[in-house]
N, C-alpha and C. Protein backbone atom coordinates (compact mmCIF):
# COMPACT_ATOMS: atom_id res chain seq x y z
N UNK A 1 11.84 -6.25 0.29
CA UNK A 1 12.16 -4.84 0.42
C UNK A 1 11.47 -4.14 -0.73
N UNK A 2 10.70 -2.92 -0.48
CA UNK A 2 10.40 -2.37 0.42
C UNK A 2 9.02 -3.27 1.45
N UNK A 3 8.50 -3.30 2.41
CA UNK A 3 7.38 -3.37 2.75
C UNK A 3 6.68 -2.44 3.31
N UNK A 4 5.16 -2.78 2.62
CA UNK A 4 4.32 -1.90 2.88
C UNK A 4 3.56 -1.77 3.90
N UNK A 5 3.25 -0.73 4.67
CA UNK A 5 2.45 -0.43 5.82
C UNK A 5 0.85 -1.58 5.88
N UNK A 6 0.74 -1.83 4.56
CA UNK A 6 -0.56 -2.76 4.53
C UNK A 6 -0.06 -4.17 5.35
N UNK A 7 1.26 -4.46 4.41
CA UNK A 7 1.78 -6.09 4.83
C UNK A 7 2.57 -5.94 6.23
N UNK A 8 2.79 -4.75 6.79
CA UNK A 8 3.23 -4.42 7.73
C UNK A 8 1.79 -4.99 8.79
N UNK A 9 1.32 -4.08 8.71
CA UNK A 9 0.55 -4.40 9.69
C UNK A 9 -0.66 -5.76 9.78
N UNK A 10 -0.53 -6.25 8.65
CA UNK A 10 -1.32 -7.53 8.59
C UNK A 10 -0.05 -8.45 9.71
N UNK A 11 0.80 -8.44 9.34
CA UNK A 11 1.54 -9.17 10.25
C UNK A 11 1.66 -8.88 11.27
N UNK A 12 1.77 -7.85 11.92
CA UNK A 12 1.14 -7.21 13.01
C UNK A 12 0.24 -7.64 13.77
N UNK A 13 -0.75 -7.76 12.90
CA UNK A 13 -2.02 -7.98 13.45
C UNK A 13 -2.13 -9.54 13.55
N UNK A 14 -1.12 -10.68 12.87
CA UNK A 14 -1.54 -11.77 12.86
C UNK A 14 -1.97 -12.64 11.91
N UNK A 15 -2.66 -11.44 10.66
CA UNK A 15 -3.58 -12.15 9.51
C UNK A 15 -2.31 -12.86 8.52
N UNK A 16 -2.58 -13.61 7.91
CA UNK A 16 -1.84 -14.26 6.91
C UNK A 16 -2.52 -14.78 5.61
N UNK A 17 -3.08 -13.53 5.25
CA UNK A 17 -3.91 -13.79 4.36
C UNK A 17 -3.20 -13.57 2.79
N UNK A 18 -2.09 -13.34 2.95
CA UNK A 18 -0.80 -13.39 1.88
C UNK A 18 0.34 -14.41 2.02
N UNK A 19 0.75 -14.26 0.69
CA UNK A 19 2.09 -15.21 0.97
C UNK A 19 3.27 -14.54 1.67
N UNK A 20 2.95 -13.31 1.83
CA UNK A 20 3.83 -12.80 2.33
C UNK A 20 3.62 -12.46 3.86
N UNK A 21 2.65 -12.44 3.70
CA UNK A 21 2.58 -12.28 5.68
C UNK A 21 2.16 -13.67 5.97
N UNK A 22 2.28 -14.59 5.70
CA UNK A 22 2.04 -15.78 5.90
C UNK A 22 3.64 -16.11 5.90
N UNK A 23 4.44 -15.68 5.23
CA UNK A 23 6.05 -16.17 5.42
C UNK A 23 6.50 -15.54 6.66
N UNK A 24 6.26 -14.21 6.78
CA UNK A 24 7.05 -13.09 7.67
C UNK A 24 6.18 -14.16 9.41
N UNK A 25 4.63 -14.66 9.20
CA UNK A 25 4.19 -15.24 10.12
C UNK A 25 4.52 -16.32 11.20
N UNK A 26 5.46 -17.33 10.52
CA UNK A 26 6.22 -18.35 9.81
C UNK A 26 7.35 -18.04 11.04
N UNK A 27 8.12 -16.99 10.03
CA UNK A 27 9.62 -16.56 10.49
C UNK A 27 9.73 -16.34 12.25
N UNK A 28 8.61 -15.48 12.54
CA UNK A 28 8.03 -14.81 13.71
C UNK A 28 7.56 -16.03 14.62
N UNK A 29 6.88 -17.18 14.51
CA UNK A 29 6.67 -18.43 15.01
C UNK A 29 7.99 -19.09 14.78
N UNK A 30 8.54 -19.51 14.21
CA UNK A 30 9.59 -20.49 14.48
C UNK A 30 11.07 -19.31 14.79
N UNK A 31 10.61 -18.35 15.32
CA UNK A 31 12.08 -17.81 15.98
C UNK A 31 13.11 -17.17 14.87
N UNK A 32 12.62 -17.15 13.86
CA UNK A 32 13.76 -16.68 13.06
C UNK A 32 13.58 -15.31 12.23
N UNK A 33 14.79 -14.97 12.02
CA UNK A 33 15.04 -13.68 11.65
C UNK A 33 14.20 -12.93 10.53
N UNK A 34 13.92 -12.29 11.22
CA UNK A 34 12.41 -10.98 10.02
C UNK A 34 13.10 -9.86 9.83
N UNK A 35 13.35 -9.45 8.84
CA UNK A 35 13.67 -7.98 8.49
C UNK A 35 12.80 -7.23 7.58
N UNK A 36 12.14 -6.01 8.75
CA UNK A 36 11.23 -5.52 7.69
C UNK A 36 11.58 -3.97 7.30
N UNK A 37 11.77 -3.54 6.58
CA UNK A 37 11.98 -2.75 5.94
C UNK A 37 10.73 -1.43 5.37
N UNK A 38 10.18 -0.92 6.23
CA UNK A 38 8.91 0.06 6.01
C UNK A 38 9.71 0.92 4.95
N UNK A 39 8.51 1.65 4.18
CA UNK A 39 8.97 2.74 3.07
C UNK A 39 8.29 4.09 3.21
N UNK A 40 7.66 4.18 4.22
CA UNK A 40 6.59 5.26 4.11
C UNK A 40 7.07 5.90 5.07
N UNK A 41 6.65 7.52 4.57
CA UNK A 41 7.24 8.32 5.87
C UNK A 41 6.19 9.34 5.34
N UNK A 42 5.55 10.17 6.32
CA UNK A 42 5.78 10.18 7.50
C UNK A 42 4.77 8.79 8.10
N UNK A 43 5.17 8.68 9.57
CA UNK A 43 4.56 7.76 9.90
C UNK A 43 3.37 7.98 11.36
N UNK A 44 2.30 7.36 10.86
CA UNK A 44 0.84 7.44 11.79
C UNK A 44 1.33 6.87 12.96
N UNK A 45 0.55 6.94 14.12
CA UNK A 45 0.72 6.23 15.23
C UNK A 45 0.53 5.21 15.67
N UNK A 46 -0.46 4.71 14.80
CA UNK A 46 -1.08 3.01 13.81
C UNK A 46 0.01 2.71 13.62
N UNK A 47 1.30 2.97 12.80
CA UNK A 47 1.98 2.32 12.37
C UNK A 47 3.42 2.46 13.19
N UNK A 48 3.31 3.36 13.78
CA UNK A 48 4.60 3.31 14.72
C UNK A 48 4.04 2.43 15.28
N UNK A 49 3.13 1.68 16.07
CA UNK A 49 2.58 0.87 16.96
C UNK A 49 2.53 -0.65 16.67
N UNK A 50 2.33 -0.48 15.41
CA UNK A 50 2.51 -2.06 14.67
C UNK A 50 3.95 -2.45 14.51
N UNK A 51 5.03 -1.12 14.43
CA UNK A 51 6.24 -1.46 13.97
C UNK A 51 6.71 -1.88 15.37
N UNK A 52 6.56 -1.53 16.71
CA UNK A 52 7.12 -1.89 17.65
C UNK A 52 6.15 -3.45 17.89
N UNK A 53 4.78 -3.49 17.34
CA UNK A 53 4.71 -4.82 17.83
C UNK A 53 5.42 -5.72 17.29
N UNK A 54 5.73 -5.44 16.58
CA UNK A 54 6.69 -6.65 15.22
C UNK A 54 8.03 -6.77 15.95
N UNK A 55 8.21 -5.55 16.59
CA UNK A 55 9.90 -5.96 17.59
C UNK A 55 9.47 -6.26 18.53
N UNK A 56 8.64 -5.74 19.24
CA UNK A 56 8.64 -6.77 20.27
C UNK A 56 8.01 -8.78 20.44
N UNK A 57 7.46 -8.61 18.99
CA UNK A 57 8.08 -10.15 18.62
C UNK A 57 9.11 -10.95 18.11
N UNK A 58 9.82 -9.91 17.67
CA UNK A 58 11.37 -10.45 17.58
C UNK A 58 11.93 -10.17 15.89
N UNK A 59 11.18 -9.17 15.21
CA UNK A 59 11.51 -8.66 13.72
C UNK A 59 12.04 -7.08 14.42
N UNK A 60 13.22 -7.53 13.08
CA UNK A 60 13.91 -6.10 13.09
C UNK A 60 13.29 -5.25 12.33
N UNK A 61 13.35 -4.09 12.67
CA UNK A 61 12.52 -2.94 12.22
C UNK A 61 13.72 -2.15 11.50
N UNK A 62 14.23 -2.00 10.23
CA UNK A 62 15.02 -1.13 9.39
C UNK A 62 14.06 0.01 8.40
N UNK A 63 14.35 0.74 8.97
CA UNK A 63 13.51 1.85 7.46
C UNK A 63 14.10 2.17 6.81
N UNK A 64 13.59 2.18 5.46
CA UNK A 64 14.67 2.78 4.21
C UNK A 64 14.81 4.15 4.04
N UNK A 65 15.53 4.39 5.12
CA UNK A 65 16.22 6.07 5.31
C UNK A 65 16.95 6.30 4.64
N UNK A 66 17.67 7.15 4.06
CA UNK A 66 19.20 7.35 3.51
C UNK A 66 20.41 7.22 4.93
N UNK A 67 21.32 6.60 4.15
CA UNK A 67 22.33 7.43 5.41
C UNK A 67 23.30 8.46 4.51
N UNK A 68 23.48 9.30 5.31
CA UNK A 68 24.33 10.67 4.58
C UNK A 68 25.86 10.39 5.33
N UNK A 69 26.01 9.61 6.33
CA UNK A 69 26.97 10.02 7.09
C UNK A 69 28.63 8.79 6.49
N UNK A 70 28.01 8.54 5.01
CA UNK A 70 28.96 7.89 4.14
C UNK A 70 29.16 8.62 2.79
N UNK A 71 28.65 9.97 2.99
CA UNK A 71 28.51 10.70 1.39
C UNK A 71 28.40 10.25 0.23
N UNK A 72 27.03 9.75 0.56
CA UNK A 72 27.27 9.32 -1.08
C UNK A 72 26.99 10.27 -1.92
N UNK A 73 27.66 9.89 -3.24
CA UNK A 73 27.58 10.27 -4.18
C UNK A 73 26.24 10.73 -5.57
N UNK A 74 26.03 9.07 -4.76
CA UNK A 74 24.81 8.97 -6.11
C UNK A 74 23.76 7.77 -5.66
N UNK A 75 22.57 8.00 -6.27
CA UNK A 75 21.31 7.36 -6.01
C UNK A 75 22.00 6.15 -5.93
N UNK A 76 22.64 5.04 -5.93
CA UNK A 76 22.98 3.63 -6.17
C UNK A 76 23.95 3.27 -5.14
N UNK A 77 24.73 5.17 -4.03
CA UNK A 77 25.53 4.85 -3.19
C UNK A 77 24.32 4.70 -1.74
N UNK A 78 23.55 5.38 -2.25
CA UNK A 78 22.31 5.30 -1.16
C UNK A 78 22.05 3.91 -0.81
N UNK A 79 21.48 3.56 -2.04
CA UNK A 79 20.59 2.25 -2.44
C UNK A 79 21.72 1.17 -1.51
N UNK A 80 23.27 0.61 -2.01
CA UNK A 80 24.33 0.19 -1.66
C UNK A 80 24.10 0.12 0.03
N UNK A 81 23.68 1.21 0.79
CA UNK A 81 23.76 1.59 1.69
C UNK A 81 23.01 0.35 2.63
N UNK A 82 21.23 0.70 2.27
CA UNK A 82 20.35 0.17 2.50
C UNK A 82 20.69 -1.54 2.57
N UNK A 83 21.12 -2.00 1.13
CA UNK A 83 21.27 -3.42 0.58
C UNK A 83 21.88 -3.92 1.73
N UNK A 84 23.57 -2.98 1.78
CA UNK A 84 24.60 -3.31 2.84
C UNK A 84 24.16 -3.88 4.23
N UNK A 85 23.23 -2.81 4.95
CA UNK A 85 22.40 -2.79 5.90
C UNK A 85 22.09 -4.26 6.34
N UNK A 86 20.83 -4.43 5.53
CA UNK A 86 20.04 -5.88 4.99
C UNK A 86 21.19 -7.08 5.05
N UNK A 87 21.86 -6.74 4.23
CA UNK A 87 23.27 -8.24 4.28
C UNK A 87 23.62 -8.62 5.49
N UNK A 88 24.16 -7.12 5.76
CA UNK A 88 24.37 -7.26 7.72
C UNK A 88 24.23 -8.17 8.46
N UNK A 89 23.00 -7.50 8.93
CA UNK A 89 21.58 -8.34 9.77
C UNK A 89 21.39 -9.73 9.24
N UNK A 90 21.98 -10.33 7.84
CA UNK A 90 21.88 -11.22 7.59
C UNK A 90 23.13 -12.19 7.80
N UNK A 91 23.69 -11.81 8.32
CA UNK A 91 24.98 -12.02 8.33
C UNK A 91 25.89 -12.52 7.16
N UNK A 92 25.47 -12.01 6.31
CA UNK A 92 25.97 -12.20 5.04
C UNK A 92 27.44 -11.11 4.46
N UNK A 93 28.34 -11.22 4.53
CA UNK A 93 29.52 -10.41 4.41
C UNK A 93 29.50 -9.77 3.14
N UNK A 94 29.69 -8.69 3.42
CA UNK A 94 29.86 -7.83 2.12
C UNK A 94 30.59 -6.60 2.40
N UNK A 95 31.08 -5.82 0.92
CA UNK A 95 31.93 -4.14 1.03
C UNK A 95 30.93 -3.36 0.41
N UNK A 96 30.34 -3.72 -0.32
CA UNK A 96 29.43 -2.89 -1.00
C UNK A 96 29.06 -1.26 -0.51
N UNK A 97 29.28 -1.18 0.96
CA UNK A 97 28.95 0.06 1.58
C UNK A 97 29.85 0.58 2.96
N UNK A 98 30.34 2.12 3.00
CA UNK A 98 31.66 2.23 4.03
C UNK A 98 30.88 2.35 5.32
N UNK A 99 30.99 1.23 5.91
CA UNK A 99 30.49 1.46 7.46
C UNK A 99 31.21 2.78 8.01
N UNK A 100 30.24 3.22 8.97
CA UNK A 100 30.58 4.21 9.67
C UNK A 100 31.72 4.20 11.09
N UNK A 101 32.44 4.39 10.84
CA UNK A 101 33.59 4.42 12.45
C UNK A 101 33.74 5.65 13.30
N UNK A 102 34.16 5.28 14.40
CA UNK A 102 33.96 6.78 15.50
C UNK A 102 35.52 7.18 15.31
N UNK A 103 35.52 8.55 15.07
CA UNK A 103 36.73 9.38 14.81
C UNK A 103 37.13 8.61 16.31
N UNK A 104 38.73 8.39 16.26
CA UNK A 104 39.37 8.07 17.77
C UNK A 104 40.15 9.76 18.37
């Protein structure tokens, strides 16, 4: 976290000319869980295009948006947010951040 539109789309594209798109390559071949995390906004059509090829090979696509709809407070309730996110998907249990619930 973050990844960049460069390592984004090398994996995308296949190349593994890093250790890092050579791991994310890896993950994507043997079936297992990719979480990529883009940082750039706004985003080209190049890269919206690479981000759906990456899901439609089976990586989750998370962008490091804020969410507002937990008020945070402060730069670190944001950050919390994001981390939380990431754990998630990992199935890794954590409080660190107030999930969102539907008023009943």
């Amino acid at each position: 976290i973050p990844c960049s539109m460069g390592s984004l789309s090398a994996v995308a594209c296949g190349s593994s000319d890093t250790l890092i798109a050579r791991a994310a390559d890896v993950c994507l071949k043997e079936k297992r869980r990719l979480i990529v995390v883009p940082r750039e906004t706004p985003l080209s059509l190049v890269q919206i295009r690479n981000m759906a090829a990456l899901a439609e090979t089976g990586a989750i696509i998370l962008p490091a948006c804020p969410a507002f709809y937990s008020r945070p407070q402060s730069l670190d309730d944001l950050v919390n947010v994001l981390v939380g996110r990431v754990l998630d998907l990992l199935g890794v249990e954590n409080d660190i951040y107030r999930r969102w619930k539907a008023e009943a």
